[in-house]
C-alpha atoms as a PDB file:
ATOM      1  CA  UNK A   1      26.103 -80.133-119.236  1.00  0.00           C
ATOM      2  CA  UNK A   2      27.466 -81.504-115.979  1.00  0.00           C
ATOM      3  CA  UNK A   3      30.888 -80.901-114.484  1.00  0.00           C
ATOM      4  CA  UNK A   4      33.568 -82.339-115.437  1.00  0.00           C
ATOM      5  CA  UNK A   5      33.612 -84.864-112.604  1.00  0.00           C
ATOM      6  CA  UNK A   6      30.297 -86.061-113.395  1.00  0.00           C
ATOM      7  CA  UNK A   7      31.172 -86.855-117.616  1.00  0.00           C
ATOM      8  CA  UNK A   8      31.727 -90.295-118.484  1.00  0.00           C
ATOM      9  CA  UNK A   9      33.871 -91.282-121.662  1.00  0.00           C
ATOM     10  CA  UNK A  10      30.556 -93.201-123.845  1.00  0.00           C
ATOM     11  CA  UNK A  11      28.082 -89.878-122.810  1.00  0.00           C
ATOM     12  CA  UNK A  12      26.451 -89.013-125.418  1.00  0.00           C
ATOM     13  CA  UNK A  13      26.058 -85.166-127.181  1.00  0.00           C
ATOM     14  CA  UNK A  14      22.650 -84.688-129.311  1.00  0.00           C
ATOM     15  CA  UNK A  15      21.609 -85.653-131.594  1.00  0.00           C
ATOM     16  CA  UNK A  16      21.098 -82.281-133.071  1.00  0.00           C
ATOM     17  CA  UNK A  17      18.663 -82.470-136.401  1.00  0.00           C
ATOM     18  CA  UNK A  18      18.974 -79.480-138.288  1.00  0.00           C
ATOM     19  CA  UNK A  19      17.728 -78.505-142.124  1.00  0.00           C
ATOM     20  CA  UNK A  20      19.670 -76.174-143.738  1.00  0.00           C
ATOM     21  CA  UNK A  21      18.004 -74.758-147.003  1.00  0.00           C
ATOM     22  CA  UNK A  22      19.719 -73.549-150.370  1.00  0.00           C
ATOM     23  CA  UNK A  23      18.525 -70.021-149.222  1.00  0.00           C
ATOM     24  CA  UNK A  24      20.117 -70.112-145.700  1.00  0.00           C
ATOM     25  CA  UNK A  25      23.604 -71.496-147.754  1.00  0.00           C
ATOM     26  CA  UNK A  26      23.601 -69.121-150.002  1.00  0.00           C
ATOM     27  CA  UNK A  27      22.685 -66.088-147.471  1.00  0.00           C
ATOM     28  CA  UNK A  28      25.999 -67.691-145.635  1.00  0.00           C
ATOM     29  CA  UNK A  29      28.338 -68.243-148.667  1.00  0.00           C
ATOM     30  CA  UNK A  30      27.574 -64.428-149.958  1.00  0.00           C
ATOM     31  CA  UNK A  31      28.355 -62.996-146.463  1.00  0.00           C
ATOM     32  CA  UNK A  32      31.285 -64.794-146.198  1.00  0.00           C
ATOM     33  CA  UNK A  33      32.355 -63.070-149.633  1.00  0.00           C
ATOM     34  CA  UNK A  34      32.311 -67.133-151.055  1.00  0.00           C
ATOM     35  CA  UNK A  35      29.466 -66.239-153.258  1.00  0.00           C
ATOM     36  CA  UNK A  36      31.090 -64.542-156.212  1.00  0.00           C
ATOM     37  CA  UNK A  37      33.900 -66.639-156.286  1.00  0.00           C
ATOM     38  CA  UNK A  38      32.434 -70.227-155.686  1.00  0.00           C
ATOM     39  CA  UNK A  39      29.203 -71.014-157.292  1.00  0.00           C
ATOM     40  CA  UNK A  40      28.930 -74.070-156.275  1.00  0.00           C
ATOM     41  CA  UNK A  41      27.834 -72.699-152.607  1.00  0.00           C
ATOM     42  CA  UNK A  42      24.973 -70.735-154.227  1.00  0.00           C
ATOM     43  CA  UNK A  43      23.900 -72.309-157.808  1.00  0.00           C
ATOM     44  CA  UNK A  44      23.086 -76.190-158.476  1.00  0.00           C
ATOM     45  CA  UNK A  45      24.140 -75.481-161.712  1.00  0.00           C
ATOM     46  CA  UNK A  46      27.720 -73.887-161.319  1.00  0.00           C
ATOM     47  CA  UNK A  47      28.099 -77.355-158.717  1.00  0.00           C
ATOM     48  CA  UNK A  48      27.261 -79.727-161.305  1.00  0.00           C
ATOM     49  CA  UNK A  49      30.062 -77.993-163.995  1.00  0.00           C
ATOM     50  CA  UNK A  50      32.240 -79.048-160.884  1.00  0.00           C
ATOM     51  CA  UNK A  51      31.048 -82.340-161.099  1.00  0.00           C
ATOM     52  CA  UNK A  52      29.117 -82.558-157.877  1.00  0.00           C
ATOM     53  CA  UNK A  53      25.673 -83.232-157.359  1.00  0.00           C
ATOM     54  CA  UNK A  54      24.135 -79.791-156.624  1.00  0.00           C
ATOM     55  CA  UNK A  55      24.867 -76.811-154.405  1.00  0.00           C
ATOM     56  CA  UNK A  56      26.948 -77.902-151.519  1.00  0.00           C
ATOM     57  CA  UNK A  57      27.537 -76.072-148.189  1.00  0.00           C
ATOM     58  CA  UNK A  58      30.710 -74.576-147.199  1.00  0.00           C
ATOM     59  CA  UNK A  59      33.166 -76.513-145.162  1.00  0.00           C
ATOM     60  CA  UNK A  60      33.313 -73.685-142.391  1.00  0.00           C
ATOM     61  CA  UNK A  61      29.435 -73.753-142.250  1.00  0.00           C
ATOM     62  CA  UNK A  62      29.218 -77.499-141.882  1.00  0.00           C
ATOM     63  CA  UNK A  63      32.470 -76.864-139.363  1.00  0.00           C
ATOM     64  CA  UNK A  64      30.348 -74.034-137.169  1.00  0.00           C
ATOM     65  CA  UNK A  65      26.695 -76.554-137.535  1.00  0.00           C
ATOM     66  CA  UNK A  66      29.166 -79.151-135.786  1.00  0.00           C
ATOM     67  CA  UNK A  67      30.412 -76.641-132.999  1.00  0.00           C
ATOM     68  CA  UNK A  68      27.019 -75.748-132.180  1.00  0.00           C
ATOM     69  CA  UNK A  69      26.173 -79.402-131.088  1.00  0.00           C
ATOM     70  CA  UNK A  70      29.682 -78.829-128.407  1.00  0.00           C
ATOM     71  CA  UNK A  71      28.671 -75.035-127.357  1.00  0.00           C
ATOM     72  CA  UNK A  72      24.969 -76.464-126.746  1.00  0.00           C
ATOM     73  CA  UNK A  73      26.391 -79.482-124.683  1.00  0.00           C
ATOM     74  CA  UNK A  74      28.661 -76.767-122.874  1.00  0.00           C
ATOM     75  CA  UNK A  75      26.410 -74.330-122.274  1.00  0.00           C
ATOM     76  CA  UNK A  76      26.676 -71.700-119.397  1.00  0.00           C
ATOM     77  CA  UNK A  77      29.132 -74.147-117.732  1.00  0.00           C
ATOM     78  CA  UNK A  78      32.615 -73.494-116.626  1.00  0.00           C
ATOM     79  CA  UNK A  79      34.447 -75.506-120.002  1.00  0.00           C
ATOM     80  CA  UNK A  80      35.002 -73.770-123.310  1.00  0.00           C
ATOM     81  CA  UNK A  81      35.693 -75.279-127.079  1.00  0.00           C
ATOM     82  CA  UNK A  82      39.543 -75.457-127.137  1.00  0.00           C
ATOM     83  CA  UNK A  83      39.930 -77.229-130.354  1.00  0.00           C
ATOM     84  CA  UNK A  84      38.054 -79.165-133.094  1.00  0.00           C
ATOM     85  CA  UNK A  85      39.541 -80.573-136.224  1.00  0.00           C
ATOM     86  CA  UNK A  86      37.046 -82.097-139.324  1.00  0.00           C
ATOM     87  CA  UNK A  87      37.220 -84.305-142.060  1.00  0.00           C
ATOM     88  CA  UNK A  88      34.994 -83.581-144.948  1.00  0.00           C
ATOM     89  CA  UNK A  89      34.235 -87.406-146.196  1.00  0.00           C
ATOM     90  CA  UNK A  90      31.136 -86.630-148.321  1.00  0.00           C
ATOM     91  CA  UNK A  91      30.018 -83.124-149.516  1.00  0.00           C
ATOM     92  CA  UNK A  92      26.790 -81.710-147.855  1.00  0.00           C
ATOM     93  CA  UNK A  93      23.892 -80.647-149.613  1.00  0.00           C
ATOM     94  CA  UNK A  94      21.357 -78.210-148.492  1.00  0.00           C
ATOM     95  CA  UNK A  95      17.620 -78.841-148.649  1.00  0.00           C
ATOM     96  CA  UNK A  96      18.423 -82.347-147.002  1.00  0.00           C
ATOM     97  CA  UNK A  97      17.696 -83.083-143.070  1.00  0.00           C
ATOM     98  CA  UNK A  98      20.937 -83.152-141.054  1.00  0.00           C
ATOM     99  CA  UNK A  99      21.726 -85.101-137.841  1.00  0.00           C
ATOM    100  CA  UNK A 100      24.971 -84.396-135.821  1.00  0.00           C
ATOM    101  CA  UNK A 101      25.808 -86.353-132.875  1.00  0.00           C
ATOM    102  CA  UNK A 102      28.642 -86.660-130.613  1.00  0.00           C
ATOM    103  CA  UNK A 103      30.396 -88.636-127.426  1.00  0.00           C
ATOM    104  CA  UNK A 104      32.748 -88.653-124.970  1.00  0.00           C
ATOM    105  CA  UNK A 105      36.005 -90.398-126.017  1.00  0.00           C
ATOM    106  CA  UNK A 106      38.472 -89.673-123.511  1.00  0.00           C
ATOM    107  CA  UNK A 107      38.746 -87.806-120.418  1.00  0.00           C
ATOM    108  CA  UNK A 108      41.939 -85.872-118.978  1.00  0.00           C
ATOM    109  CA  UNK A 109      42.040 -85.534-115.416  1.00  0.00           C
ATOM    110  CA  UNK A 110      45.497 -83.728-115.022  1.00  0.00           C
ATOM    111  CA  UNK A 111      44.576 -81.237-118.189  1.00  0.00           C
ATOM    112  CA  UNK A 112      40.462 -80.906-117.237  1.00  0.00           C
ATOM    113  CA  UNK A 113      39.409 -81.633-120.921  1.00  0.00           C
ATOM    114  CA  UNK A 114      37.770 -83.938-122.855  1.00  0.00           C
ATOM    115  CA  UNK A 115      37.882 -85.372-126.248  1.00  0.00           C
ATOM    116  CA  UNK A 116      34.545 -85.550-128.495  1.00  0.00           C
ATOM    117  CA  UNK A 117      33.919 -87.241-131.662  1.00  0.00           C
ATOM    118  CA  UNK A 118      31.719 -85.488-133.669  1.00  0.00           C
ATOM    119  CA  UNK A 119      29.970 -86.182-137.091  1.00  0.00           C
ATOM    120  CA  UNK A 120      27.591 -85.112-139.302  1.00  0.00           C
ATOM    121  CA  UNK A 121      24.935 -87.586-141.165  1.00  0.00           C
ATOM    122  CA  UNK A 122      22.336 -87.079-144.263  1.00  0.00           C
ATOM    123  CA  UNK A 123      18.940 -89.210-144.121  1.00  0.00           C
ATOM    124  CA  UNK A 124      20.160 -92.648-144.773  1.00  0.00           C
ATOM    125  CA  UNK A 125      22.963 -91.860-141.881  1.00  0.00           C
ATOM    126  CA  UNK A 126      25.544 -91.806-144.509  1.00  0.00           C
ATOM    127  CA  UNK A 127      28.657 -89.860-142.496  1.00  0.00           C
ATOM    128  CA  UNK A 128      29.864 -86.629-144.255  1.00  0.00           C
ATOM    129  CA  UNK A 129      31.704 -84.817-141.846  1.00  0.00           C
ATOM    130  CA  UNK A 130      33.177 -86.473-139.002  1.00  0.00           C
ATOM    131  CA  UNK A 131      35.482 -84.440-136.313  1.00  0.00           C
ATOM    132  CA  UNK A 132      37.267 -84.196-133.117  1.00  0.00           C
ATOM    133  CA  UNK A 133      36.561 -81.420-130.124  1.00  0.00           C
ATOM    134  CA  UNK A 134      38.753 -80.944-127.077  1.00  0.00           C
ATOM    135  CA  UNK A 135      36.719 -79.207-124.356  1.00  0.00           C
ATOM    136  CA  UNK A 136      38.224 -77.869-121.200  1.00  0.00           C
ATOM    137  CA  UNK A 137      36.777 -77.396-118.017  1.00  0.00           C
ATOM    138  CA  UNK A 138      37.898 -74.454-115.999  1.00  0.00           C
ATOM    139  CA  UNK A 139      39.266 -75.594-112.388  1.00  0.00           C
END
């Protein structure tokens, strides 16, 4: 990442493609202690009874694979993640390829931050999560 004098609201963040796997959500929903008490983080079956279609990852997981697309942008800079806010539009299966990509919106000279949109898309680019991060730069 550059410094804050050289970011430009339009830059772009990513795309970061990940693939999470039923495994990897399920290791994540049972260490958060989710797994007992919501199957429909770690059983296709238990998600259907809910009426969606299959095992779905948590909102904080999909809410952590978005911050990971602002820490990597950040990276051993002087700027840390001071906010991020989500919307969970569509829910997010595992065992599917996931893109996340991000820009600059606004920039803040007198505060040193900058606002991020953020979102998360499935293979036909179909939004599920879309969000908001505020980054500030250190002076």
């Amino acid at each position: 990442m550059s410094k804050f004098d050289e970011i430009n609201i339009g830059d772009t963040l990513g795309p970061l493609e990940l693939f999470v796997s039923k495994d990897q959500c399920r290791a994540y929903a049972k260490l958060m202690g989710m797994g007992e008490i919501a199957g429909r983080f770690t059983d296709d079956e238990a998600a259907k009874k809910e009426g969606l279609p299959g095992m779905i990852l948590p909102g904080n997981m999909s809410l952590g694979l978005l911050s990971k697309l602002v820490t990597d942008w950040i990276g051993s800079s002087n700027a840390w993640l001071k906010q991020m806010s989500t919307t969970y539009r569509v829910p997010v299966q595992p065992d599917h390829a996931i893109t996340i990509h991000g820009f600059i919106t606004n920039k803040n000279p007198e505060a040193h931050t900058a606002e991020i949109d953020v979102w998360m898309e499935n293979e036909e680019a179909e939004r599920l999560v879309t969000g908001t991060a505020t980054v500030e730069f250190r002076k």
